[in-house]
C-alpha atoms as a PDB file:
ATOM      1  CA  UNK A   1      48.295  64.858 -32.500  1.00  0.00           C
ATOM      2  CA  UNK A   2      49.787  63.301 -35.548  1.00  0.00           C
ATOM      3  CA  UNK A   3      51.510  64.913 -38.574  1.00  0.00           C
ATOM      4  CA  UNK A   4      51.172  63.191 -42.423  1.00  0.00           C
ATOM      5  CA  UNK A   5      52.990  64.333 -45.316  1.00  0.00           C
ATOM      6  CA  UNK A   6      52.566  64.093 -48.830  1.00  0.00           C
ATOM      7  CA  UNK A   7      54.889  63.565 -51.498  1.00  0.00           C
ATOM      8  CA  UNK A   8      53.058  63.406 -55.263  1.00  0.00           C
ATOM      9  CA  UNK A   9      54.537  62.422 -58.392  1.00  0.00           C
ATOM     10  CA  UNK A  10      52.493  65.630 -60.479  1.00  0.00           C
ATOM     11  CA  UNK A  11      49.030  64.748 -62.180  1.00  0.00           C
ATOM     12  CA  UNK A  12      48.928  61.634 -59.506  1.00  0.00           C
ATOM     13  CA  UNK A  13      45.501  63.434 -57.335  1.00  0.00           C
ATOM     14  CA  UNK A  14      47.840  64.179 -54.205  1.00  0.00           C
ATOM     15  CA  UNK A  15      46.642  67.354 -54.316  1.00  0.00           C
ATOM     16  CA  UNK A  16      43.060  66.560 -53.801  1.00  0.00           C
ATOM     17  CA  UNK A  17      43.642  63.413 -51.718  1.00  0.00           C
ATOM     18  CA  UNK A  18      45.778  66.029 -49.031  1.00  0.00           C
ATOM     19  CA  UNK A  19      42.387  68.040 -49.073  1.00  0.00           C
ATOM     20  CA  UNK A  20      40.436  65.099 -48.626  1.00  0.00           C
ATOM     21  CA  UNK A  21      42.541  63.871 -45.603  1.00  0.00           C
ATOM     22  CA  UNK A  22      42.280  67.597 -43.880  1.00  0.00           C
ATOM     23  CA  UNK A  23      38.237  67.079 -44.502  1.00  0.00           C
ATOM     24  CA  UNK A  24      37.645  63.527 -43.528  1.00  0.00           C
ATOM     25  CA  UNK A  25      40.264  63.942 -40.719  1.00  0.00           C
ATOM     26  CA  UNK A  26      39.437  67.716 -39.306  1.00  0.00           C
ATOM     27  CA  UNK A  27      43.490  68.251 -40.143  1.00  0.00           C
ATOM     28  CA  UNK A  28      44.866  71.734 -41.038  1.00  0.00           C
ATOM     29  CA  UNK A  29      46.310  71.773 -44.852  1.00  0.00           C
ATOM     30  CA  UNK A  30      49.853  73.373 -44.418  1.00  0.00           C
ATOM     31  CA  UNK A  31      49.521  76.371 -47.188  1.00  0.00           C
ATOM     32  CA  UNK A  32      50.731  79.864 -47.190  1.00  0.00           C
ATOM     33  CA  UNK A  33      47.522  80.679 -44.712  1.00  0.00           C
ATOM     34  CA  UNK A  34      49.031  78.005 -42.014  1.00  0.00           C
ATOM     35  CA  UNK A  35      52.551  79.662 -42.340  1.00  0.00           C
ATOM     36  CA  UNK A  36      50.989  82.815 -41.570  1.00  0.00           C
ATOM     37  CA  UNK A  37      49.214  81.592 -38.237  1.00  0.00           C
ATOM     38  CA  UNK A  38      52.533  79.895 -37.228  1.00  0.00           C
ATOM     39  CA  UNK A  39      55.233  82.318 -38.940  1.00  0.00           C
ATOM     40  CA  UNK A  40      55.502  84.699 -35.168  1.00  0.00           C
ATOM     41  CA  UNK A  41      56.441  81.589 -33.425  1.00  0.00           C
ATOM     42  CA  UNK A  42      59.882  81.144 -35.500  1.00  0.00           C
ATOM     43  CA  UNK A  43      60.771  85.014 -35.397  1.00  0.00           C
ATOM     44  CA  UNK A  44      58.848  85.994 -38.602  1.00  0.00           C
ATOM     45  CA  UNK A  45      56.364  88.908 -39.802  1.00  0.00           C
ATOM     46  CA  UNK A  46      54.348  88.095 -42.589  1.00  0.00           C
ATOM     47  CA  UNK A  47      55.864  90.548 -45.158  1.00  0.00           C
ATOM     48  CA  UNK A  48      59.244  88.434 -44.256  1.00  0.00           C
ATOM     49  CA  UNK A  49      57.439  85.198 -45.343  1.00  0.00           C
ATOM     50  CA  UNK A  50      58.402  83.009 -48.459  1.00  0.00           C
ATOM     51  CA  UNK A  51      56.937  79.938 -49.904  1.00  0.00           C
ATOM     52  CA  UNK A  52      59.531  78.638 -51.607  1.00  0.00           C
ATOM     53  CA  UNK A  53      58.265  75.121 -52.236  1.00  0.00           C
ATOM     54  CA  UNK A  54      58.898  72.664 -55.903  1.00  0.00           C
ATOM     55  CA  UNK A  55      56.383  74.969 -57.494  1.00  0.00           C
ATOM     56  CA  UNK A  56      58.632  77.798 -57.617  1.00  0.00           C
ATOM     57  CA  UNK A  57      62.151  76.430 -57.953  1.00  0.00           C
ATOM     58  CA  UNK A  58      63.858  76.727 -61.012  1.00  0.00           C
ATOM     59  CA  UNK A  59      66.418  73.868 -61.984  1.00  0.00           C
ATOM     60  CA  UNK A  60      69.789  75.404 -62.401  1.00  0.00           C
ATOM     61  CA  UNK A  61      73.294  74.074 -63.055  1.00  0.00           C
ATOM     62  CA  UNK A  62      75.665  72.779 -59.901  1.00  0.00           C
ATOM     63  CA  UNK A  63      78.478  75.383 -60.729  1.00  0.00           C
ATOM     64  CA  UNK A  64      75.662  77.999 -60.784  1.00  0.00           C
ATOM     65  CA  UNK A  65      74.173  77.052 -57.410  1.00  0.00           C
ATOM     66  CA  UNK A  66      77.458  76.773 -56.031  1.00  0.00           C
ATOM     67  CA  UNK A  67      78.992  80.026 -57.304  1.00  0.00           C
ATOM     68  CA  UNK A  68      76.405  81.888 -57.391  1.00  0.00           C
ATOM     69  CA  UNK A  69      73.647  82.149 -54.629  1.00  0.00           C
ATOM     70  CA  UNK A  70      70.482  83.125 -56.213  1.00  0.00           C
ATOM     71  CA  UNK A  71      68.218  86.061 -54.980  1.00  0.00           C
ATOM     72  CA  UNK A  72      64.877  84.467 -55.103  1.00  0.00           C
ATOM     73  CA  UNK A  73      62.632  86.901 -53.139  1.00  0.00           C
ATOM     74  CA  UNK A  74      62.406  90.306 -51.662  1.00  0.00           C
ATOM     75  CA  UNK A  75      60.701  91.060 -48.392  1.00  0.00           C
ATOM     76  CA  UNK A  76      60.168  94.002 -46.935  1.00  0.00           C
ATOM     77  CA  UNK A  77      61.043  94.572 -42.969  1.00  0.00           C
ATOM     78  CA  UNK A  78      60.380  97.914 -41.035  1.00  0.00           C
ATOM     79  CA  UNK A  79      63.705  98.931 -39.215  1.00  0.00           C
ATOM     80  CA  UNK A  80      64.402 101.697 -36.473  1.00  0.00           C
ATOM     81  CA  UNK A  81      66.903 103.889 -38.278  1.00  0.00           C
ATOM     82  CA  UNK A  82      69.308 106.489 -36.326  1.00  0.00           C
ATOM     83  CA  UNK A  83      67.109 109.165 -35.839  1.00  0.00           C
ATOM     84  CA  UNK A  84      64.630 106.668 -34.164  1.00  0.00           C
ATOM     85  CA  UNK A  85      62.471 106.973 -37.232  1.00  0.00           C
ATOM     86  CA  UNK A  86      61.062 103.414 -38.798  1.00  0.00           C
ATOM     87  CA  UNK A  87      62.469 102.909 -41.716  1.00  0.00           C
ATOM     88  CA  UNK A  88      61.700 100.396 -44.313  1.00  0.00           C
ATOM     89  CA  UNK A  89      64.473  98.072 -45.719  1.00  0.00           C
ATOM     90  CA  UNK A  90      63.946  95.896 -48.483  1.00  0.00           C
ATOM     91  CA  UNK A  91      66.271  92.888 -48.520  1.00  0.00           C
ATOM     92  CA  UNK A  92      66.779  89.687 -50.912  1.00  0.00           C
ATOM     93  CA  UNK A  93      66.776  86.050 -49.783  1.00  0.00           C
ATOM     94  CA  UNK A  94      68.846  83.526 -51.847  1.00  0.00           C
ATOM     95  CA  UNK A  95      67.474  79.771 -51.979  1.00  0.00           C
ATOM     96  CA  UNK A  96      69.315  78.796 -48.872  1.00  0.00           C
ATOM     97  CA  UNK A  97      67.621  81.243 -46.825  1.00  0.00           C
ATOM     98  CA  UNK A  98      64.071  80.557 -47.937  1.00  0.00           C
ATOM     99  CA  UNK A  99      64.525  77.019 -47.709  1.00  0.00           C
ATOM    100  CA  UNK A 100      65.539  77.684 -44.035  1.00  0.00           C
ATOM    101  CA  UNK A 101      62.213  79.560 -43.875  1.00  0.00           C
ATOM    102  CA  UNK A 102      60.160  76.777 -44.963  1.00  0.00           C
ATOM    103  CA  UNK A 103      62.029  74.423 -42.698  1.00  0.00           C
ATOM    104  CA  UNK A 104      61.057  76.614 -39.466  1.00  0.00           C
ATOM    105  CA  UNK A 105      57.675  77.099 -40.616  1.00  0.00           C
ATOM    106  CA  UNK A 106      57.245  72.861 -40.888  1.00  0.00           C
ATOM    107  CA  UNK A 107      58.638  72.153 -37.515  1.00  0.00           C
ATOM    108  CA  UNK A 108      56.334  74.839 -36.365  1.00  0.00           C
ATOM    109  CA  UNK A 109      53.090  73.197 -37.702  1.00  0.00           C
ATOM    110  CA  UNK A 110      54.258  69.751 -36.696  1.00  0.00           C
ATOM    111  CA  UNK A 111      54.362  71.047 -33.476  1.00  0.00           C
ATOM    112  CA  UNK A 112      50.544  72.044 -33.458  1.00  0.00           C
ATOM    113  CA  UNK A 113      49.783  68.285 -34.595  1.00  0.00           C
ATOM    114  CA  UNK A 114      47.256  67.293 -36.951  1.00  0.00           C
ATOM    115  CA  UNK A 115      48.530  68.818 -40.175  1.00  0.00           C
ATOM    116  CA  UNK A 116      48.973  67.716 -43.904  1.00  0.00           C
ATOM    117  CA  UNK A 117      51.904  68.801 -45.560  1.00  0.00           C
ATOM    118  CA  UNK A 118      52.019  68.396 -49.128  1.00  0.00           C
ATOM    119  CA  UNK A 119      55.667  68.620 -50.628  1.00  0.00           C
ATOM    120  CA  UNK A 120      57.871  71.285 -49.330  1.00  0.00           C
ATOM    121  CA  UNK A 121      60.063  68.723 -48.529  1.00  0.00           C
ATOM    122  CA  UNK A 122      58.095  67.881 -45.672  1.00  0.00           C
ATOM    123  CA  UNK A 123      59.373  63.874 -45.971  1.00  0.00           C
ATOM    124  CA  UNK A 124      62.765  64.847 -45.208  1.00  0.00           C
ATOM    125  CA  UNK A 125      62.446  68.165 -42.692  1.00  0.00           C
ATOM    126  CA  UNK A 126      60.115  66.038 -40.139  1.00  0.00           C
ATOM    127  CA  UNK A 127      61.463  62.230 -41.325  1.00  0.00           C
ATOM    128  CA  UNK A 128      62.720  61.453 -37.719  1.00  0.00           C
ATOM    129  CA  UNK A 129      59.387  62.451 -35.995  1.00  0.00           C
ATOM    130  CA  UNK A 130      58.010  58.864 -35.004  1.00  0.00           C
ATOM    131  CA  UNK A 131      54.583  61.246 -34.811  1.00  0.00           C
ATOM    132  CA  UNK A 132      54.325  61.693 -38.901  1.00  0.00           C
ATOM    133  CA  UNK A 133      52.999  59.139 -41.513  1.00  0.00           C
ATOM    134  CA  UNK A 134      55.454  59.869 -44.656  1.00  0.00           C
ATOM    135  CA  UNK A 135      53.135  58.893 -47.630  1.00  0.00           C
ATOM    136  CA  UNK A 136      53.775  58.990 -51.369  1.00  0.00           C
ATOM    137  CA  UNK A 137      50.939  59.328 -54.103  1.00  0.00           C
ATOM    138  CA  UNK A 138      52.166  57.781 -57.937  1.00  0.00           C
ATOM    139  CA  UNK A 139      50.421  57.072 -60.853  1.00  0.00           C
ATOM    140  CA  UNK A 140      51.763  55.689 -64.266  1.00  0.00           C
ATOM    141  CA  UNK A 141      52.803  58.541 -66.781  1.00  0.00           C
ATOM    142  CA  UNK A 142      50.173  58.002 -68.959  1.00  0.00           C
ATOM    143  CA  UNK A 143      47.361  58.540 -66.788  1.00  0.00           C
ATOM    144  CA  UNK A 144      48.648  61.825 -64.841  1.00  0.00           C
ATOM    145  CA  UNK A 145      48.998  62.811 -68.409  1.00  0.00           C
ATOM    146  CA  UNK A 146      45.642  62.329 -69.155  1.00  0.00           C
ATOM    147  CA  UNK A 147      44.778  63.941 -65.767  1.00  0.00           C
ATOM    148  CA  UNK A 148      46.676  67.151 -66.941  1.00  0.00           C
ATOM    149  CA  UNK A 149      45.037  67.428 -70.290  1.00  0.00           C
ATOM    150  CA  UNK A 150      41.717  67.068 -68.904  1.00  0.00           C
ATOM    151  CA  UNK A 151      41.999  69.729 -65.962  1.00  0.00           C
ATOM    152  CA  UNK A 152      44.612  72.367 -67.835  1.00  0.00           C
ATOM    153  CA  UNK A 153      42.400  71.689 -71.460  1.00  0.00           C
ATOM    154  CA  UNK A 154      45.777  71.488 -73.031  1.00  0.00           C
ATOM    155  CA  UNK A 155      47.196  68.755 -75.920  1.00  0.00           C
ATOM    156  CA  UNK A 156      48.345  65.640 -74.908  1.00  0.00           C
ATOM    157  CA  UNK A 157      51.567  66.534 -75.957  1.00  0.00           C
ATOM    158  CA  UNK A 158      51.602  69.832 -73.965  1.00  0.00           C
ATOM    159  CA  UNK A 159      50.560  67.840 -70.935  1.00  0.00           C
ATOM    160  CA  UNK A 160      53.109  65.293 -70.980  1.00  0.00           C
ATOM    161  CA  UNK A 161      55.869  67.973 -71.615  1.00  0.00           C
ATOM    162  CA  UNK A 162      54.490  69.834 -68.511  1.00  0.00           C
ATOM    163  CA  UNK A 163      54.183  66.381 -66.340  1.00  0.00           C
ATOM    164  CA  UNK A 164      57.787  65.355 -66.974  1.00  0.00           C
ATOM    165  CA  UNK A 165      59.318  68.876 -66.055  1.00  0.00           C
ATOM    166  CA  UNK A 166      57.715  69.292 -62.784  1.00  0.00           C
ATOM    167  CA  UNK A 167      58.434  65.769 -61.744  1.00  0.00           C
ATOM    168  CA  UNK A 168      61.996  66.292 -62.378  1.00  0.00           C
ATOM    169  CA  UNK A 169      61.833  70.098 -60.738  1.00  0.00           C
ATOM    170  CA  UNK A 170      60.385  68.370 -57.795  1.00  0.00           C
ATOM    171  CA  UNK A 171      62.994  65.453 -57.851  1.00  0.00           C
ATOM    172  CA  UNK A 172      65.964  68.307 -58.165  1.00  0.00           C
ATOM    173  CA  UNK A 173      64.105  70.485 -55.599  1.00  0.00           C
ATOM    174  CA  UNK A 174      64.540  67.497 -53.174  1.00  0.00           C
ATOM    175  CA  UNK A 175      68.170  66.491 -53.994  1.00  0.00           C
ATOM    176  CA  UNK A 176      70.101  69.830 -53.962  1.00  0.00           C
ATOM    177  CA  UNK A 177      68.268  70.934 -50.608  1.00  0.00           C
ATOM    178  CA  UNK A 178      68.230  67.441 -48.921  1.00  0.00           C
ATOM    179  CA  UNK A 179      69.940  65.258 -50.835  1.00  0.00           C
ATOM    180  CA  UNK A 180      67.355  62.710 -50.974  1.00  0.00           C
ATOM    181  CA  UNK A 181      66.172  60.315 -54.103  1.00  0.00           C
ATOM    182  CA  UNK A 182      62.216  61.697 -54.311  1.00  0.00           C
ATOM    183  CA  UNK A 183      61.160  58.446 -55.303  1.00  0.00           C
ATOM    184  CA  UNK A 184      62.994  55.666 -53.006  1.00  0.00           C
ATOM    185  CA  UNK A 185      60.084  54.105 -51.276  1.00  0.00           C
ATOM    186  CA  UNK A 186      62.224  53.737 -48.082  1.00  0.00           C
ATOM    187  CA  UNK A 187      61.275  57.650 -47.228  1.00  0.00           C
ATOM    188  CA  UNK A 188      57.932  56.477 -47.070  1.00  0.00           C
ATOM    189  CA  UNK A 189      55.462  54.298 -44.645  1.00  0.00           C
ATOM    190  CA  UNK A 190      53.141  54.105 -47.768  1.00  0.00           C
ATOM    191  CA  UNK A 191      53.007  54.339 -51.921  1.00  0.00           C
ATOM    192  CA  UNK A 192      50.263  54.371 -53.261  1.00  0.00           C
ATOM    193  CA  UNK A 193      49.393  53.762 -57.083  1.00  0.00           C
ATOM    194  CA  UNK A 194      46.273  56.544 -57.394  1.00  0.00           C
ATOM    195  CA  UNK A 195      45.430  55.016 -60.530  1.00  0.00           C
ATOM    196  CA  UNK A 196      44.992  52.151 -58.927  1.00  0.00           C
ATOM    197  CA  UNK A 197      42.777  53.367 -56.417  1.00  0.00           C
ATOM    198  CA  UNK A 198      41.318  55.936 -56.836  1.00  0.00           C
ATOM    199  CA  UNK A 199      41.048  59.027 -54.379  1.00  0.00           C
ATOM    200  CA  UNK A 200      38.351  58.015 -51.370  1.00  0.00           C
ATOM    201  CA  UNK A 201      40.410  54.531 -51.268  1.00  0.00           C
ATOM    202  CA  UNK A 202      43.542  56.699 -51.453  1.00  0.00           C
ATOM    203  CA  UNK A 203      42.514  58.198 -48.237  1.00  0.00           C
ATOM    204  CA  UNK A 204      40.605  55.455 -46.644  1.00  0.00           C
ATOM    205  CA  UNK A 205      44.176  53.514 -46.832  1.00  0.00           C
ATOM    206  CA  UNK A 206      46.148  56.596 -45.349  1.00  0.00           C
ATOM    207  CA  UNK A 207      43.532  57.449 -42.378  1.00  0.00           C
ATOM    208  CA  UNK A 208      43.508  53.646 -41.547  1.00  0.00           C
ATOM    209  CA  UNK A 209      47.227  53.453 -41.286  1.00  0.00           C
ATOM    210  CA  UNK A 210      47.507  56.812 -39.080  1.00  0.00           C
ATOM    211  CA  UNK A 211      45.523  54.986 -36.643  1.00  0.00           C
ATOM    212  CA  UNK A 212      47.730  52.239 -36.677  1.00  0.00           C
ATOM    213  CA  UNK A 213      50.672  55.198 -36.404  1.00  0.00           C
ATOM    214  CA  UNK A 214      48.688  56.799 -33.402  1.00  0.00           C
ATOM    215  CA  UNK A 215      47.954  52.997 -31.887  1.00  0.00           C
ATOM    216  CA  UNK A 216      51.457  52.419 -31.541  1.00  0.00           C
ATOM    217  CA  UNK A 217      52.518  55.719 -30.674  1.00  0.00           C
ATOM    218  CA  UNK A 218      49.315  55.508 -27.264  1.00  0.00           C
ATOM    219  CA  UNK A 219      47.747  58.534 -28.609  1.00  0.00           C
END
């Protein structure tokens, strides 16, 4: 019952090497279906659920975060209301509270054991479980650009404009909620150059050092 998460520099395959770990390994992939199936255990319906992850943040100013909490979703929640009627109250979450959400949902699916979790901050929420292999996936700028322009059938300027901005969402993403450097390999049992190796050694490398993880850990 081991956990791995999955921090990706965008463009770098870390997308498809987390689904190739969840096939090779039987492992869940922790998506917005998996927060469903665990969202009752941490108090939650699924009309109160959020998936605030890097793909959805929006890099704003300190004075503006600090000042001035940002609604960032609306969920609906049915209520008993004074007559004993249900009543249904809409309500906004700032950035804080979602985040919170995600957090609960994490802990939840490490819980249940064998589990990928790519981003969401996953590398910080669960970094003192000695049960999770923290693993980064990079590539060199040039060829996660190339990557981009070839799946999105945009320019090669367009692509590298769009590469840059979500690394640096992601990075911001991960400093203003956990205060962490994204890219400090000392979050991490493994980096791992994609271009390098490819995506079946990718994963070959990451399920042989689980083992290892699970060796040490007796199980």
């Amino acid at each position: 019952m081991a956990v791995i998460t999955i921090s990706r520099q965008y463009g770098s395959g870390g997308d498809e090497i987390a689904q190739r770990l969840c096939e090779v390994l039987g492992y869940q992939y922790f998506d917005k279906k998996m927060m469903l199936q665990v969202a009752g255990q941490v108090g939650l319906s699924e009309h109160e659920l959020v998936d605030f992850s890097e793909e959805n943040y929006k890099v704003r100013g300190f004075f503006n975060r600090l000042f001035a909490p940002r609604a960032v979703a609306q969920v609906e929640t049915w209520t008993i209301g004074p007559t004993g009627q249900q009543e249904l109250t809409v309500s906004e979450l700032n950035e804080v509270a979602c985040i919170n959400m995600i957090q609960s949902t994490v802990r939840a699916a490490h819980k249940h054991g064998n589990v990928v979790v790519l981003g969401r901050g996953g590398q910080a929420i669960l970094r003192d479980m000695p049960d999770v292999l923290h693993v980064r996936i990079e590539a060199t700028l040039g060829a996660r650009v190339m990557r981009v322009q070839a799946q999105q059938g945009i320019s090669i300027s367009e692509a590298e404009a769009l590469t840059r901005n979500n690394d640096q969402t992601t990075a911001a993403y991960l400093k203003n909620f956990y205060g962490i450097d994204w890219a400090d390999p000392l979050n991490y049992h493994l980096v791992l150059n994609s271009g390098k190796w490819g995506v079946d050694a990718s994963v070959q490398i990451i399920v042989n050092a689980l083992s290892h993880l699970r060796l040490g850990l007796g199980i």
